[in-house]
N, C-alpha and C. Protein backbone atom coordinates (compact mmCIF):
# COMPACT_ATOMS: atom_id res chain seq x y z
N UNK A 1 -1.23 29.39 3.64
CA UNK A 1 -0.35 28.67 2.71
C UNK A 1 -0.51 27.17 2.93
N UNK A 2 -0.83 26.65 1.91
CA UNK A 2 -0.79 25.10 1.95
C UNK A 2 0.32 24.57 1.43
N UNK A 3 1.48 23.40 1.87
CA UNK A 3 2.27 22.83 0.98
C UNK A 3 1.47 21.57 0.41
N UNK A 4 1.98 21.41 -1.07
CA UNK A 4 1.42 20.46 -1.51
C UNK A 4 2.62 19.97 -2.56
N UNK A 5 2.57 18.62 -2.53
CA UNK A 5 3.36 17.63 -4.08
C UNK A 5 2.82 18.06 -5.08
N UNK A 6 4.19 18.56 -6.06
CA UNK A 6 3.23 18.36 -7.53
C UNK A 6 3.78 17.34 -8.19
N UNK A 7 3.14 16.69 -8.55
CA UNK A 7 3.54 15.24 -9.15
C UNK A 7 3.25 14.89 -10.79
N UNK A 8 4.74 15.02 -11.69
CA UNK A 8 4.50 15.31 -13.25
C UNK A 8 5.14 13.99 -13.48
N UNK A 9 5.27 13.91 -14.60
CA UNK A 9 5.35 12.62 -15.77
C UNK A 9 6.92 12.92 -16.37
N UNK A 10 7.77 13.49 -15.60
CA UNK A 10 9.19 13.97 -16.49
C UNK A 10 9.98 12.23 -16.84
N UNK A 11 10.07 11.44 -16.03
CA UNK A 11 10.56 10.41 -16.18
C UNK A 11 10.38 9.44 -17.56
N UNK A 12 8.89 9.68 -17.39
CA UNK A 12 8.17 8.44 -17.95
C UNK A 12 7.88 9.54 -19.96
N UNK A 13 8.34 11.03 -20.13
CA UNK A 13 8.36 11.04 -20.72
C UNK A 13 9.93 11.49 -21.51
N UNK A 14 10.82 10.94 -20.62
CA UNK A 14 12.36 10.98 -21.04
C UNK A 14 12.31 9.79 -21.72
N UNK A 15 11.61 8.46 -21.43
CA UNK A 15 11.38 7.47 -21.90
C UNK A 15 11.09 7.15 -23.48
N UNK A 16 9.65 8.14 -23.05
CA UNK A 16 8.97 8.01 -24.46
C UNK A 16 9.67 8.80 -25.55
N UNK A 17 10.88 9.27 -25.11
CA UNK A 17 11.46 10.17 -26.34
C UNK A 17 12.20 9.02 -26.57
N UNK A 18 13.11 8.07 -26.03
CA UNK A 18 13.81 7.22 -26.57
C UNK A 18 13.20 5.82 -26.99
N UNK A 19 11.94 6.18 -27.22
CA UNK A 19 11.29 4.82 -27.94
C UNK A 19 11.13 5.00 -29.32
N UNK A 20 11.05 3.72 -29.96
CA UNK A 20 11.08 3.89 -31.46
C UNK A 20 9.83 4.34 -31.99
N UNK A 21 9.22 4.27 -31.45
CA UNK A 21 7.44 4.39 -31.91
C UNK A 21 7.02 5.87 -30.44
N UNK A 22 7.52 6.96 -31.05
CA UNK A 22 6.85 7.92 -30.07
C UNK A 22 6.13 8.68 -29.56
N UNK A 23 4.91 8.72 -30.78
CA UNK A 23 3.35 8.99 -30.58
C UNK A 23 2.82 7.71 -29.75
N UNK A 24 2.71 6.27 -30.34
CA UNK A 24 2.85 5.44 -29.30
C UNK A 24 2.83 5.10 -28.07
N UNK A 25 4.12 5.73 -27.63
CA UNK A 25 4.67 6.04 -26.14
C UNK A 25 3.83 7.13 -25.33
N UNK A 26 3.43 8.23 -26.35
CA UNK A 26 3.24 8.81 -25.61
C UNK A 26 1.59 9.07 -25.42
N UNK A 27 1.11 8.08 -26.36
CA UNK A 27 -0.37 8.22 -26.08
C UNK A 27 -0.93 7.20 -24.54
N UNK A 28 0.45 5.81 -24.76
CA UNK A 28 0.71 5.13 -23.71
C UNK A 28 0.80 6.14 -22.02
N UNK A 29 1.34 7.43 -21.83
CA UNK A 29 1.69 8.17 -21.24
C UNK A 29 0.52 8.85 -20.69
N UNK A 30 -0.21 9.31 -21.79
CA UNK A 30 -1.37 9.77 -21.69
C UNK A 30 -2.57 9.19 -20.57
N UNK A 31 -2.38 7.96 -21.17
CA UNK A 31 -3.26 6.89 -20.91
C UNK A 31 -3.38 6.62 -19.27
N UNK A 32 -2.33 6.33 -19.03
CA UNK A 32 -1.44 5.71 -17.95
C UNK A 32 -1.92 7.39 -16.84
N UNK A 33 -1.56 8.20 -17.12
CA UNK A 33 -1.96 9.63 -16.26
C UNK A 33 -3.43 9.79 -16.53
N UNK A 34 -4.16 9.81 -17.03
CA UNK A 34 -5.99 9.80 -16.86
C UNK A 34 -6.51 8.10 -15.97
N UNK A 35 -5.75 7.24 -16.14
CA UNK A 35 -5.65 6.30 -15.21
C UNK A 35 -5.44 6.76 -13.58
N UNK A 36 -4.41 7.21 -13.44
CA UNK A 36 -3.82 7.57 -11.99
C UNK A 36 -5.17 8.66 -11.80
N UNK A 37 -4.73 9.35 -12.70
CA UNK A 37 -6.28 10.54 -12.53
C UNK A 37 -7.73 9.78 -11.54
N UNK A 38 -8.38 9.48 -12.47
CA UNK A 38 -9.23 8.30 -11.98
C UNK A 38 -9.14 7.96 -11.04
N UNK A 39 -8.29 7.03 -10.73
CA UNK A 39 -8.03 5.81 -9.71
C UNK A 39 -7.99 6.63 -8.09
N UNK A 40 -7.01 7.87 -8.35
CA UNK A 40 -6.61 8.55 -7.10
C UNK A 40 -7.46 9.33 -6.59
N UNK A 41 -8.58 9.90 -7.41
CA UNK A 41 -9.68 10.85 -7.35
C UNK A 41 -10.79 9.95 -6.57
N UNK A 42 -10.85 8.50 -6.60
CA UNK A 42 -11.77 7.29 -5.85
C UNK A 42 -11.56 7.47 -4.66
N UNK A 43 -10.20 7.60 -4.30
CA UNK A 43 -9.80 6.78 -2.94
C UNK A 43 -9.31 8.09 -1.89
N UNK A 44 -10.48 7.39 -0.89
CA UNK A 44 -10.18 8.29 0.23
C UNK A 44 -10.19 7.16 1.75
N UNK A 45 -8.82 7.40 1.81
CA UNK A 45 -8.57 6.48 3.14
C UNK A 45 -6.98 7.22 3.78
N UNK A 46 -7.16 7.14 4.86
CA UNK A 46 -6.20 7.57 6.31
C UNK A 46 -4.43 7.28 5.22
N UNK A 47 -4.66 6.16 5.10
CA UNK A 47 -3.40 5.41 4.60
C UNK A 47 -2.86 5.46 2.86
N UNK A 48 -3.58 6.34 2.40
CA UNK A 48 -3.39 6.68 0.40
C UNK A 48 -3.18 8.65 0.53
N UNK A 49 -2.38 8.60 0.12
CA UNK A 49 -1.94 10.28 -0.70
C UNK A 49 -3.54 10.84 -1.30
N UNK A 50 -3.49 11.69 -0.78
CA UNK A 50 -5.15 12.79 -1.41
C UNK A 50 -4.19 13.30 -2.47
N UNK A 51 -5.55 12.95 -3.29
CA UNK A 51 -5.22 14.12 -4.86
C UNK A 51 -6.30 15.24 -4.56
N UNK A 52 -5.45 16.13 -5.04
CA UNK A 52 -6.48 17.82 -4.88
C UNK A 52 -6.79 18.00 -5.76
N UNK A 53 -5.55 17.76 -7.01
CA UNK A 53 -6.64 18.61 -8.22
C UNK A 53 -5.35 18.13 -9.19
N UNK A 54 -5.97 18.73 -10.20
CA UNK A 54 -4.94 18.14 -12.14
C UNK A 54 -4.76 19.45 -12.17
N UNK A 55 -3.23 19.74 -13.20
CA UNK A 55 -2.97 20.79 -13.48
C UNK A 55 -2.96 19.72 -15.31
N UNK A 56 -3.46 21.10 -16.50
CA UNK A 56 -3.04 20.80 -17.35
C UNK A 56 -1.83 21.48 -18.51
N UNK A 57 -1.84 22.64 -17.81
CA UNK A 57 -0.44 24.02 -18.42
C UNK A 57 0.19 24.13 -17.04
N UNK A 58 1.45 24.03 -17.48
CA UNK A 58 2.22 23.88 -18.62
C UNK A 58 2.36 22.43 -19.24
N UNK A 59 2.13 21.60 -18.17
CA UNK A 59 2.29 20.45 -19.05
C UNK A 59 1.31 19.24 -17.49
N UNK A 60 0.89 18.32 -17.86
CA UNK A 60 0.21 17.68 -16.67
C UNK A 60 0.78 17.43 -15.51
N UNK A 61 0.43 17.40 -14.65
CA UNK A 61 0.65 17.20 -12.94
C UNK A 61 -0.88 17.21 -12.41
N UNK A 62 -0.23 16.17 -11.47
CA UNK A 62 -0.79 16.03 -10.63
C UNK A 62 -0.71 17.14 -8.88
N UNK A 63 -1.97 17.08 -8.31
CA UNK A 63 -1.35 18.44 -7.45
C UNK A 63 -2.01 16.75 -5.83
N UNK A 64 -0.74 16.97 -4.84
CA UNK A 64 -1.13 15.90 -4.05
C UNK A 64 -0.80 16.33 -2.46
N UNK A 65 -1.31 15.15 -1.61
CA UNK A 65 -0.95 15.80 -0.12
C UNK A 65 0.38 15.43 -0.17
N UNK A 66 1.03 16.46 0.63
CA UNK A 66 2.52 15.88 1.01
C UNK A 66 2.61 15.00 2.11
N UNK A 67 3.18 14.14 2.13
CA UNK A 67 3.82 13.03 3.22
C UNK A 67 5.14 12.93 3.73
N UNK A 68 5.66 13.41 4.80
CA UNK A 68 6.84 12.79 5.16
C UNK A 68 7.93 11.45 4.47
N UNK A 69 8.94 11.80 4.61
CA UNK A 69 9.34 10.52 4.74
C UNK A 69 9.94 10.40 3.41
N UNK A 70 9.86 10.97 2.64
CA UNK A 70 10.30 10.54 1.56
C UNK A 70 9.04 10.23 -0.01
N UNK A 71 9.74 9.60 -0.73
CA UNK A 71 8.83 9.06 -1.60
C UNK A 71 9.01 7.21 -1.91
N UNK A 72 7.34 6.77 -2.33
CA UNK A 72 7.44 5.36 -2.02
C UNK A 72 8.23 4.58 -2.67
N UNK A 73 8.82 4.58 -3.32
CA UNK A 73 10.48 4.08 -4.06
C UNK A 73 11.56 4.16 -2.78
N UNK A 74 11.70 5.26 -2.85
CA UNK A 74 12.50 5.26 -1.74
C UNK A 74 12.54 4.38 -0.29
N UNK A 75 11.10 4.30 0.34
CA UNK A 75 10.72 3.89 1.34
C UNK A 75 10.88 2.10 1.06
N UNK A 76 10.64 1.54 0.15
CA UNK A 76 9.85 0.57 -0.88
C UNK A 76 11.84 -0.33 -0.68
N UNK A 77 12.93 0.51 -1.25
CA UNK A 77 14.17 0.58 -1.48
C UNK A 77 15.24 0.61 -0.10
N UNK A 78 14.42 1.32 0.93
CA UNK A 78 15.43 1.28 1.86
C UNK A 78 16.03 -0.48 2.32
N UNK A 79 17.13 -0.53 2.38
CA UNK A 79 17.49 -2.26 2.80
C UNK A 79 17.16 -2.19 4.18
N UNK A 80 17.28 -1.38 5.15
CA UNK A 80 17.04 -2.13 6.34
C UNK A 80 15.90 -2.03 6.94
N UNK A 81 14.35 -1.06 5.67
CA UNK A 81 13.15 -1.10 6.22
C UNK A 81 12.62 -2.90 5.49
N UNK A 82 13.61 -2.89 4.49
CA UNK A 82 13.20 -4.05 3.50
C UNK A 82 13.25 -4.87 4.92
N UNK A 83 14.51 -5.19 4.79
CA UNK A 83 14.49 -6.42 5.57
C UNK A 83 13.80 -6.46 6.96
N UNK A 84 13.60 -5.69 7.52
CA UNK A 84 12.90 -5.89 8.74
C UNK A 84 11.13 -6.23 8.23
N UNK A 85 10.66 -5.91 7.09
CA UNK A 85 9.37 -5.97 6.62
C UNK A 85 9.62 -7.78 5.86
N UNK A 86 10.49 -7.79 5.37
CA UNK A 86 10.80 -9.48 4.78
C UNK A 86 10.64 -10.29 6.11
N UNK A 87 11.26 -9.92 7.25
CA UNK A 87 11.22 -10.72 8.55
C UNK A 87 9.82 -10.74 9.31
N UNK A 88 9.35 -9.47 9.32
CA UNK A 88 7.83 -9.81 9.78
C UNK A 88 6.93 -10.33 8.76
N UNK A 89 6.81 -10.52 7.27
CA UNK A 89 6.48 -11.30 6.71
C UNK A 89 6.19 -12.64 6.48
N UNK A 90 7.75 -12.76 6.78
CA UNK A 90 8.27 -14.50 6.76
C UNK A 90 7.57 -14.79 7.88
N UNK A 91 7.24 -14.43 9.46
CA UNK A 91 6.81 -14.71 10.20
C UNK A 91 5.68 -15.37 9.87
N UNK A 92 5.02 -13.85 9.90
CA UNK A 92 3.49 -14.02 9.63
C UNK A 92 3.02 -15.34 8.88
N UNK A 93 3.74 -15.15 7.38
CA UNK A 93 3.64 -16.31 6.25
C UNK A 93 3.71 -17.64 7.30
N UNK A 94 4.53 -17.62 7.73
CA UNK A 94 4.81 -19.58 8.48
C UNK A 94 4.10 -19.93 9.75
N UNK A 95 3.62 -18.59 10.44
CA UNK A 95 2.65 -18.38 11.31
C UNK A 95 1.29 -19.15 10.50
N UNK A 96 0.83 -18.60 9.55
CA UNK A 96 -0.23 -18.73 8.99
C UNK A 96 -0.27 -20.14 8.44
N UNK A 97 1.04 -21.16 7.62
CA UNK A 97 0.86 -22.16 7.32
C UNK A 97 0.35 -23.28 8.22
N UNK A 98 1.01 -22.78 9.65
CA UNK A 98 0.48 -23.67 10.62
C UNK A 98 -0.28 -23.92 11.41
N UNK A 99 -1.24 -22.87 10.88
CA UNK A 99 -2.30 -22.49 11.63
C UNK A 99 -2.61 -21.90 12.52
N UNK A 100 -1.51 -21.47 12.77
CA UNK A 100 -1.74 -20.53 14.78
C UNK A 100 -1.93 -19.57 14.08
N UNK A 101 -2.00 -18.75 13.55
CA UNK A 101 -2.13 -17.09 12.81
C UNK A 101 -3.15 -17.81 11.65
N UNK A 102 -4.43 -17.12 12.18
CA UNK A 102 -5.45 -16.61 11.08
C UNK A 102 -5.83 -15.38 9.95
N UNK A 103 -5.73 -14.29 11.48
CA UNK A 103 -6.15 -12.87 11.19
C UNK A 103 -5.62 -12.20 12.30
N UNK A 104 -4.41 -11.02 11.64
CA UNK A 104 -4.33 -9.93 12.85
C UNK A 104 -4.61 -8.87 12.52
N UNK A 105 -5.36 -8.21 13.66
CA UNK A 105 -6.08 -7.08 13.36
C UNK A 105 -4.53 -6.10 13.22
N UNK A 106 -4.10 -4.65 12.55
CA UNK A 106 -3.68 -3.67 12.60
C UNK A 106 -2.83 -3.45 14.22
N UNK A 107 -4.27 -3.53 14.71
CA UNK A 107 -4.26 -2.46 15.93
C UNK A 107 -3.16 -3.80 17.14
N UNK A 108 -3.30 -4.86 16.57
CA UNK A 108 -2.76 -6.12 17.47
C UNK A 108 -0.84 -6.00 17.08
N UNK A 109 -0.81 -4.89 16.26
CA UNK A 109 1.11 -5.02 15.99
C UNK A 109 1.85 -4.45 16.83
N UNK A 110 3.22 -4.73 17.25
CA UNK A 110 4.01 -3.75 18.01
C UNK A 110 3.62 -2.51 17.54
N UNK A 111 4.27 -1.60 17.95
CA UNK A 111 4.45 -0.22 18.22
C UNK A 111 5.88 0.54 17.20
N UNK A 112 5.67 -0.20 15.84
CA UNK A 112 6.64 -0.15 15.06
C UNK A 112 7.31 1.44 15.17
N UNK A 113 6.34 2.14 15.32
CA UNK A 113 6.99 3.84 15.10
C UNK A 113 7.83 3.99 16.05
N UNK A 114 8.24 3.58 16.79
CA UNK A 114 9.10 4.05 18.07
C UNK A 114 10.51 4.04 17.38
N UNK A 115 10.66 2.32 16.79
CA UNK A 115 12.12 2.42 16.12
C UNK A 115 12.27 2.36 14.53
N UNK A 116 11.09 2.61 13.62
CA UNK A 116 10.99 2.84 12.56
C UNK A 116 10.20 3.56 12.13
N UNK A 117 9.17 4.56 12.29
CA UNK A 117 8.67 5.55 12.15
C UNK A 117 7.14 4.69 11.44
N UNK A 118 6.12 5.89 11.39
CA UNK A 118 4.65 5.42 10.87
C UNK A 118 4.84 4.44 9.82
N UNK A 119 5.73 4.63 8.84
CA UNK A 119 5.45 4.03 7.57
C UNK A 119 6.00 2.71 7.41
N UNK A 120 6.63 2.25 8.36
CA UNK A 120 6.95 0.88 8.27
C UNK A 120 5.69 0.17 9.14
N UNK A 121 5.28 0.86 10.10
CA UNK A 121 3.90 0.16 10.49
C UNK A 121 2.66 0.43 9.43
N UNK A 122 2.79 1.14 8.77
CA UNK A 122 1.46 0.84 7.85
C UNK A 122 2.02 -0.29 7.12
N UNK A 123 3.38 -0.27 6.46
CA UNK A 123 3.77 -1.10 5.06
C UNK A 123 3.20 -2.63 6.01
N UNK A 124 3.82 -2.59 7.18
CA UNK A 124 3.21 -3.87 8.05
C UNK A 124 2.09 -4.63 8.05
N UNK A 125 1.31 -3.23 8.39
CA UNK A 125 -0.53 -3.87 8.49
C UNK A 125 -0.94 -3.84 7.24
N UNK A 126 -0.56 -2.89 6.45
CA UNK A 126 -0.82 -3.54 4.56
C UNK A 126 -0.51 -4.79 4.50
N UNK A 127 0.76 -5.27 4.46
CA UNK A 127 1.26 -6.57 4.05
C UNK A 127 0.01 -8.24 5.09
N UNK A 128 0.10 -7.59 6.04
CA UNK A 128 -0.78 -8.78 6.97
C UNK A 128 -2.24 -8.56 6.33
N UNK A 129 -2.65 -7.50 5.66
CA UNK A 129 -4.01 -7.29 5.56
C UNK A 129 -4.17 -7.85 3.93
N UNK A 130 -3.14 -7.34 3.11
CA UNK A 130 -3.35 -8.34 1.41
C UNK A 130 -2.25 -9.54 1.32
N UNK A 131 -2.35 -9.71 0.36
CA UNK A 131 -1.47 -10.81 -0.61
C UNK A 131 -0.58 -10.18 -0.95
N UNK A 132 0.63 -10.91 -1.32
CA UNK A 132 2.04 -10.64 -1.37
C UNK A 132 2.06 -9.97 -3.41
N UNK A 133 1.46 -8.96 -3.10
CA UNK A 133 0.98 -8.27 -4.58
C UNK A 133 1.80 -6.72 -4.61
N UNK A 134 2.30 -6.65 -5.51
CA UNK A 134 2.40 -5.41 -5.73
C UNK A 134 2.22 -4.70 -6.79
N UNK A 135 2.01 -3.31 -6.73
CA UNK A 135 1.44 -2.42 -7.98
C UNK A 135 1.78 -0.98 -7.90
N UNK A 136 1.99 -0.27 -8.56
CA UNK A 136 2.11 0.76 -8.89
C UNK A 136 1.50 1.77 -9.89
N UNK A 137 0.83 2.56 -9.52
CA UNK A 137 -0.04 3.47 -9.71
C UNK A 137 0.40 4.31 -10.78
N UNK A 138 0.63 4.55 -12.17
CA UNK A 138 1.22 5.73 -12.88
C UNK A 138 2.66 5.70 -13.14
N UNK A 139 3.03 6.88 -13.65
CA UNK A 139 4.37 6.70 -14.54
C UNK A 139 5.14 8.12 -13.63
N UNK A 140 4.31 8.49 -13.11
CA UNK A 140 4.36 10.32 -12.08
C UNK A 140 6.24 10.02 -11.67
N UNK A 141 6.78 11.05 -11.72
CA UNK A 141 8.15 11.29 -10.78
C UNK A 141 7.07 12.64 -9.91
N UNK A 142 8.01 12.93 -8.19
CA UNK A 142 7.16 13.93 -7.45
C UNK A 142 7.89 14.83 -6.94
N UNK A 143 7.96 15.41 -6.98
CA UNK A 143 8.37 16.65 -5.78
C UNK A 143 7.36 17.67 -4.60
N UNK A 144 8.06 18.69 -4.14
CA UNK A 144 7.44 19.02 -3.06
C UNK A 144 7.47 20.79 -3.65
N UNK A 145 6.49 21.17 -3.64
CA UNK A 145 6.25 22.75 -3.82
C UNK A 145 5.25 23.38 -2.26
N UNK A 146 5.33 24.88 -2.73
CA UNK A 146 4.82 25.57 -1.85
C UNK A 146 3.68 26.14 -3.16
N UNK A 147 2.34 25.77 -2.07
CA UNK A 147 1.35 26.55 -2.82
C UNK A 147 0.57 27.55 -2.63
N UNK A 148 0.23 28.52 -2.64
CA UNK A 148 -1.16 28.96 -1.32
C UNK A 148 -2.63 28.35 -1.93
N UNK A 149 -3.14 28.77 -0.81
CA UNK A 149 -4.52 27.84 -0.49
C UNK A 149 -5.72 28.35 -2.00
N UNK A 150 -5.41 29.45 -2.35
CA UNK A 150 -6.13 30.71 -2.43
C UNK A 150 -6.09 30.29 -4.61
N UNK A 151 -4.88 30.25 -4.43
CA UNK A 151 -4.50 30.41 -6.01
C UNK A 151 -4.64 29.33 -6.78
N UNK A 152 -5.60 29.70 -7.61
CA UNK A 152 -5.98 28.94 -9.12
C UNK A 152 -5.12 27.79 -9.81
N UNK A 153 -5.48 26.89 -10.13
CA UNK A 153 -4.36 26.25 -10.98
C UNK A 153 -4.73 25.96 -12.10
């Protein structure tokens, strides 16, 4: 038995029912999920969600690895992962204006998991490693199913 996320579009098409133009919306919808499709099917790294596979009946999903912890809204939302990630930021940032901070490697950070678990040390070494950018991948809401390994989708 494998658990896996299945990750569908219910949100983003509660939306497109309340838009005035709703072929529109929902070709927008379309669009936006063969995007994520794409994009997630590229990327294979330690630190990004594996996509396994597309479901297209009953209606599209995505089929994904599960992760602890929640989902990245959530994680993204917590106030006191926020602010402790705003504070090592701000650091870093004024570190860097003055020149003493160039480049820190990952592997050079505290030991964040002890009192905040893996994912505030990745959001960490993300943030020191890009620009103060953010993005979001798709229109997907996710949940967590049980799948077996074996069965067709």
């Amino acid at each position: 038995i494998t658990v896996v996320a299945i990750k569908t579009m219910d949100k983003a098409e509660e939306k497109a029912k309340e838009a005035a133009d709703k072929t529109k919306a929902l070709e927008k919808i379309v669009e936006e999920f063969e995007r994520e499709v794409w994009l997630m099917s590229g990327l294979k790294h330690d630190n990004v969600v594996r996509l396994f596979g597309v479901c297209f009946e009953p209606k599209p999903a995505l089929v994904m690895e599960v992760v602890g912890g929640g989902d990245l809204e959530g994680q993204l939302n917590d106030p006191f992962k926020l602010r402790k990630i705003s504070e090592i930021w701000g650091a870093v940032q004024k570190f860097k204006s003055q020149h003493v901070l160039a480049k820190v490697k990952p592997e050079l950070l505290p030991p964040f998991e002890d009192h905040f678990g893996k994912d505030i040390e990745r959001i960490t070494s993300t943030l020191l490693r890009w620009s103060s950018a953010k993005s979001e991948v798709g229109l997907c809401s996710s949940s967590s199913s049980s799948s077996s390994s074996s069965s067709s989708s």
